[in-house]
N, C-alpha and C. Protein backbone atom coordinates (compact mmCIF):
# COMPACT_ATOMS: atom_id res chain seq x y z
N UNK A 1 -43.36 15.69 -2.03
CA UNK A 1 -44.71 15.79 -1.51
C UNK A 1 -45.49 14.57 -1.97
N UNK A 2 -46.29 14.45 -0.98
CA UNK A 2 -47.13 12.80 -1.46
C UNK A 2 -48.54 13.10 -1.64
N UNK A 3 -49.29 13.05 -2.66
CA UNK A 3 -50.82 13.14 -2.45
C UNK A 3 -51.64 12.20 -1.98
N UNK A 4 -52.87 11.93 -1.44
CA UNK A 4 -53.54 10.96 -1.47
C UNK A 4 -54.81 11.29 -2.21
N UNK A 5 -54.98 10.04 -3.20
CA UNK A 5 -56.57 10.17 -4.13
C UNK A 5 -57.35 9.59 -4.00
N UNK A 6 -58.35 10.98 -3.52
CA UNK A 6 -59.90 10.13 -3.47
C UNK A 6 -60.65 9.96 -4.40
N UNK A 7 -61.07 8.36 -4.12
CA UNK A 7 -61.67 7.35 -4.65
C UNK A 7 -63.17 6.81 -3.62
N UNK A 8 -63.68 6.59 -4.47
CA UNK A 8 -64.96 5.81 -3.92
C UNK A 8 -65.21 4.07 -4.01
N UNK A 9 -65.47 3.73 -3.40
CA UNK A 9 -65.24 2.43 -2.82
C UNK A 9 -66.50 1.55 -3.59
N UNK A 10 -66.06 0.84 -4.40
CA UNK A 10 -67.29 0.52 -5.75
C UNK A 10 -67.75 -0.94 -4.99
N UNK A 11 -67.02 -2.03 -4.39
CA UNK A 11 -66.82 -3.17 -4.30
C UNK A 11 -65.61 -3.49 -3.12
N UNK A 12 -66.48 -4.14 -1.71
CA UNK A 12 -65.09 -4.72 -0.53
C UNK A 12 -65.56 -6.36 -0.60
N UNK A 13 -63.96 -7.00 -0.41
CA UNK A 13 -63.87 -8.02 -0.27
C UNK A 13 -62.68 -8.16 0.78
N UNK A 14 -63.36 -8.52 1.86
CA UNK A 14 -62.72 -8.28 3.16
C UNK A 14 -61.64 -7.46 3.53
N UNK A 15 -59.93 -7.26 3.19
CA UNK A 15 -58.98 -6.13 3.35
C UNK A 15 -59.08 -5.68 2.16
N UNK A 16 -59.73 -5.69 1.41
CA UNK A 16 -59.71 -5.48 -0.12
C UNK A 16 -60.75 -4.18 -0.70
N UNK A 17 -60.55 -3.18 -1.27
CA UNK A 17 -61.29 -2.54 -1.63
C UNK A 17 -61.19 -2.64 -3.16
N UNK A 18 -62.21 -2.34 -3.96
CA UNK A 18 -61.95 -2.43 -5.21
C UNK A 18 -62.44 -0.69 -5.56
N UNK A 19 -62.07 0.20 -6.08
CA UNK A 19 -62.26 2.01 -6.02
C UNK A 19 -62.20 2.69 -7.03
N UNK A 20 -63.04 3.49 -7.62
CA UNK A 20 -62.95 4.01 -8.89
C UNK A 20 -62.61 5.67 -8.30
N UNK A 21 -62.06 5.95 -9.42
CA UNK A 21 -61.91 7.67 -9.40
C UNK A 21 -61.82 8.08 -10.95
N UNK A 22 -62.69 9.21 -11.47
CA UNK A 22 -62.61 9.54 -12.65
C UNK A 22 -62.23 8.64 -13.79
N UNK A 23 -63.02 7.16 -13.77
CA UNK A 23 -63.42 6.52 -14.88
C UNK A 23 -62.04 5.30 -14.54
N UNK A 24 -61.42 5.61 -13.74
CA UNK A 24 -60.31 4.48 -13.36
C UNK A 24 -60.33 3.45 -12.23
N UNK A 25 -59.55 2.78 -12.32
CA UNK A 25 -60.71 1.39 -10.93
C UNK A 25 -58.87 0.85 -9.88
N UNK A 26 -58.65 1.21 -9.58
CA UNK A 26 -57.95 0.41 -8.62
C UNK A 26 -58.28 -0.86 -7.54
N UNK A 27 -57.84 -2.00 -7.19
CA UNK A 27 -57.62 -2.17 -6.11
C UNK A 27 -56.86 -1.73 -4.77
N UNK A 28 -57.71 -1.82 -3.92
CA UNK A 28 -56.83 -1.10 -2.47
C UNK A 28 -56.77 -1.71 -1.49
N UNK A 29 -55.75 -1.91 -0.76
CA UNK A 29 -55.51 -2.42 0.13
C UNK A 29 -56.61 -1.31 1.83
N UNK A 30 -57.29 -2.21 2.67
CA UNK A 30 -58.08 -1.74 3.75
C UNK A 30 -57.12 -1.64 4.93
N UNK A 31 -56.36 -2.39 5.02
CA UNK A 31 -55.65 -2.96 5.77
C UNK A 31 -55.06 -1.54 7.17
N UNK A 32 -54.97 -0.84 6.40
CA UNK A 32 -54.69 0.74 7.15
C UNK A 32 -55.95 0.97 8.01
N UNK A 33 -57.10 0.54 7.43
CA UNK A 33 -58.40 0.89 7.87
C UNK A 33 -59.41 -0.06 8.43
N UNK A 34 -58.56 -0.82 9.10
CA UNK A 34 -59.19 -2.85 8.95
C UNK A 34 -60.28 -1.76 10.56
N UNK A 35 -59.88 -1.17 11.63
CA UNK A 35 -60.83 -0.91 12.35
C UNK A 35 -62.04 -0.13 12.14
N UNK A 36 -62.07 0.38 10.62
CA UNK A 36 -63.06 1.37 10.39
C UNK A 36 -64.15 0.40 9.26
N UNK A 37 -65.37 0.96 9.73
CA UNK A 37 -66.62 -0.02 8.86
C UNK A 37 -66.79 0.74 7.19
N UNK A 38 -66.23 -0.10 6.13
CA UNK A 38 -66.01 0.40 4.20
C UNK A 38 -67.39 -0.29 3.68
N UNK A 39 -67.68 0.47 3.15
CA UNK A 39 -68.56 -0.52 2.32
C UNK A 39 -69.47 0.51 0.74
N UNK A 40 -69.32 -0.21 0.22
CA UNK A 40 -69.57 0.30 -1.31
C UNK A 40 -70.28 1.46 -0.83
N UNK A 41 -69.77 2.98 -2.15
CA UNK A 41 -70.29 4.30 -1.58
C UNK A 41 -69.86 5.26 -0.83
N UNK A 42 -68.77 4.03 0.03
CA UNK A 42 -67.70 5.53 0.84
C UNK A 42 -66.55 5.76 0.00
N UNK A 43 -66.34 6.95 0.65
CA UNK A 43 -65.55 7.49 0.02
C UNK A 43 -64.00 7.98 0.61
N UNK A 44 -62.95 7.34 0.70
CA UNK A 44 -61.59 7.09 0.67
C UNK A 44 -60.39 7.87 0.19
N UNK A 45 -59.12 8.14 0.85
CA UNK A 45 -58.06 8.77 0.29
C UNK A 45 -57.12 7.36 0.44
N UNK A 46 -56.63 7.39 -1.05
CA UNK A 46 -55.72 6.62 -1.46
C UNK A 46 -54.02 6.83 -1.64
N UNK A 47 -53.37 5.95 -0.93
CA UNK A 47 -52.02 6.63 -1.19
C UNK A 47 -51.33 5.23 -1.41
N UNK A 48 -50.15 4.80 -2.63
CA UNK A 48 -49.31 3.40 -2.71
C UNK A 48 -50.35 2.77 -2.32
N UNK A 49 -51.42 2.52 -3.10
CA UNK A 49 -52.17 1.28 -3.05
C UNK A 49 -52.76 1.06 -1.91
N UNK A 50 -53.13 2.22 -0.61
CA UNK A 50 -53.52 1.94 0.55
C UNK A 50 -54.53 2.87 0.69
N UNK A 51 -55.81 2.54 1.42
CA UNK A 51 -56.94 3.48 1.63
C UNK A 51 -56.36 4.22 3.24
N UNK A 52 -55.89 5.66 3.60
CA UNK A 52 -55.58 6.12 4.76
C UNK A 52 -56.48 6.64 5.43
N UNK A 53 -57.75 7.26 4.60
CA UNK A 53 -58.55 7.93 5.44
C UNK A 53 -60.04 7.93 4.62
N UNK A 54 -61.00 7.51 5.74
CA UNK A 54 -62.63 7.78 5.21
C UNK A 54 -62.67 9.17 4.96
N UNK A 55 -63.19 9.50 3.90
CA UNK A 55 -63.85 11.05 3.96
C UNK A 55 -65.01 11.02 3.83
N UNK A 56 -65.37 12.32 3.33
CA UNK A 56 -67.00 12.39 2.92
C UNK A 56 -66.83 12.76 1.85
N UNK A 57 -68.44 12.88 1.10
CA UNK A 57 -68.03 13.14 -0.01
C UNK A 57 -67.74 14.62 -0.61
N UNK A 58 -68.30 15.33 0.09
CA UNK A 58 -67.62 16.73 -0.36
C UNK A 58 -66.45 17.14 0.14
N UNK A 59 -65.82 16.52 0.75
CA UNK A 59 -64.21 16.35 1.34
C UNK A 59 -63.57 16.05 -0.16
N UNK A 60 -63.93 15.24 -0.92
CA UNK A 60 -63.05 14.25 -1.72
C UNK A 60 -63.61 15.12 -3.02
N UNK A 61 -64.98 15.99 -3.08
CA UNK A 61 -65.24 16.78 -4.45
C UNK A 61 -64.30 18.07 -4.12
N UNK A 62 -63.81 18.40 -3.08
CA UNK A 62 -63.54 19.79 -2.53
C UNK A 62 -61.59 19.32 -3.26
N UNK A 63 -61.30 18.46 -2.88
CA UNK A 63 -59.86 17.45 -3.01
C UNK A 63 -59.82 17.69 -4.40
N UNK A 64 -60.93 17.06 -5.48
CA UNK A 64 -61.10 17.12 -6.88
C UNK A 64 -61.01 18.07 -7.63
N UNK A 65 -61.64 19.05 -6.92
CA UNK A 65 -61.27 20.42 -7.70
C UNK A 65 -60.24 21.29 -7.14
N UNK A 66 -59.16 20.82 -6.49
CA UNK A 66 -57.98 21.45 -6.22
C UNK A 66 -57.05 20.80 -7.04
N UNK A 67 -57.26 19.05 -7.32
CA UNK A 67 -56.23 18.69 -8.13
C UNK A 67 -56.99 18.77 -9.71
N UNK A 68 -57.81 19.13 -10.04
CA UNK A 68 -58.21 19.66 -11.15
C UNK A 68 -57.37 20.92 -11.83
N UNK A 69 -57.11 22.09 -10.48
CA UNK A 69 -57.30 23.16 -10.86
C UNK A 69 -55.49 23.06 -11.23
N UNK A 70 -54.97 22.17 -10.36
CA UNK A 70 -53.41 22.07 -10.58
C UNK A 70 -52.80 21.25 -11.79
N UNK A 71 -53.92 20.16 -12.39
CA UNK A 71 -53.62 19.52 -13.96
C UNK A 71 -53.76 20.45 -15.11
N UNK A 72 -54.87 21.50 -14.82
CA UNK A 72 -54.89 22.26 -15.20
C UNK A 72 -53.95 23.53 -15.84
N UNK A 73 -53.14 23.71 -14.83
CA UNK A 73 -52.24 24.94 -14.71
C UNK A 73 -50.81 24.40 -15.35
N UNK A 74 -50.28 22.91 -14.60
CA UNK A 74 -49.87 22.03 -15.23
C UNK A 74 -49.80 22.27 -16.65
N UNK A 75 -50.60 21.46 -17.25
CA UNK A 75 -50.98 21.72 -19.01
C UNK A 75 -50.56 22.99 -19.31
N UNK A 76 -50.94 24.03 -19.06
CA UNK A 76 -50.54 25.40 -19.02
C UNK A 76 -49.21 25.33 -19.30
N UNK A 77 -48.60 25.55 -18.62
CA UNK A 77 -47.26 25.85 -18.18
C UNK A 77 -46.64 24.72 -19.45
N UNK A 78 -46.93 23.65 -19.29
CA UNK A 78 -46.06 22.54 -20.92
C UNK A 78 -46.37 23.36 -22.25
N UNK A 79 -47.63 23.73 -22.35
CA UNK A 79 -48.15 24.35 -23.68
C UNK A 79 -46.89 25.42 -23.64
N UNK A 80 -47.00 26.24 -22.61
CA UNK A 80 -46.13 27.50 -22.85
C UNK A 80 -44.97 27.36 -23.30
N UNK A 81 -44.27 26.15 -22.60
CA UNK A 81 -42.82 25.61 -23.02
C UNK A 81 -42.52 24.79 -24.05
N UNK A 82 -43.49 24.41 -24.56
CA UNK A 82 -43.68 24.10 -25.84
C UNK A 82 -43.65 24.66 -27.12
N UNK A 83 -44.25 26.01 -27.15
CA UNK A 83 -44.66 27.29 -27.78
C UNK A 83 -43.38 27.93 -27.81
N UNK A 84 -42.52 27.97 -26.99
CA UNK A 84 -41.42 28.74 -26.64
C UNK A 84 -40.46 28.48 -26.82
């Protein structure tokens, strides 16, 4: 299974996005998205270094707290096997 992570678009320099997500900064390639108008503030799904899709932003908070809830459970599950 492949995720894509949304990121918000801090800084474009022409195919270039520069994108933070939870305190981390990637560069991204636009290039997937060269027909769609980016510009600092939107907000993006990231996959291998490529922006695939504009979202909005409660698209990408709604995204956040699903992969929250799964790092979450994650951790869980190591603690247990850890313990055990």
């Amino acid at each position: 299974m492949c995720l894509a992570i949304p990121m918000q678009v801090i800084a474009v320099d022409r195919l270039t996005a520069r994108c933070e997500a939870k305190g981390v900064e990637r560069s991204v390639s636009l290039m997937l998205l060269m027909h769609e108008t980016i510009v600092p503030g939107d907000m993006v799904t990231v996959h291998a270094g490529h922006a695939v899709q504009k979202i909005s932003a409660e698209e990408a908070r709604v995204a956040w707290e699903l992969y929250d809830e799964m790092l979450a459970a994650d951790g869980r599950e190591r603690a247990l096997a850890a313990a055990g």
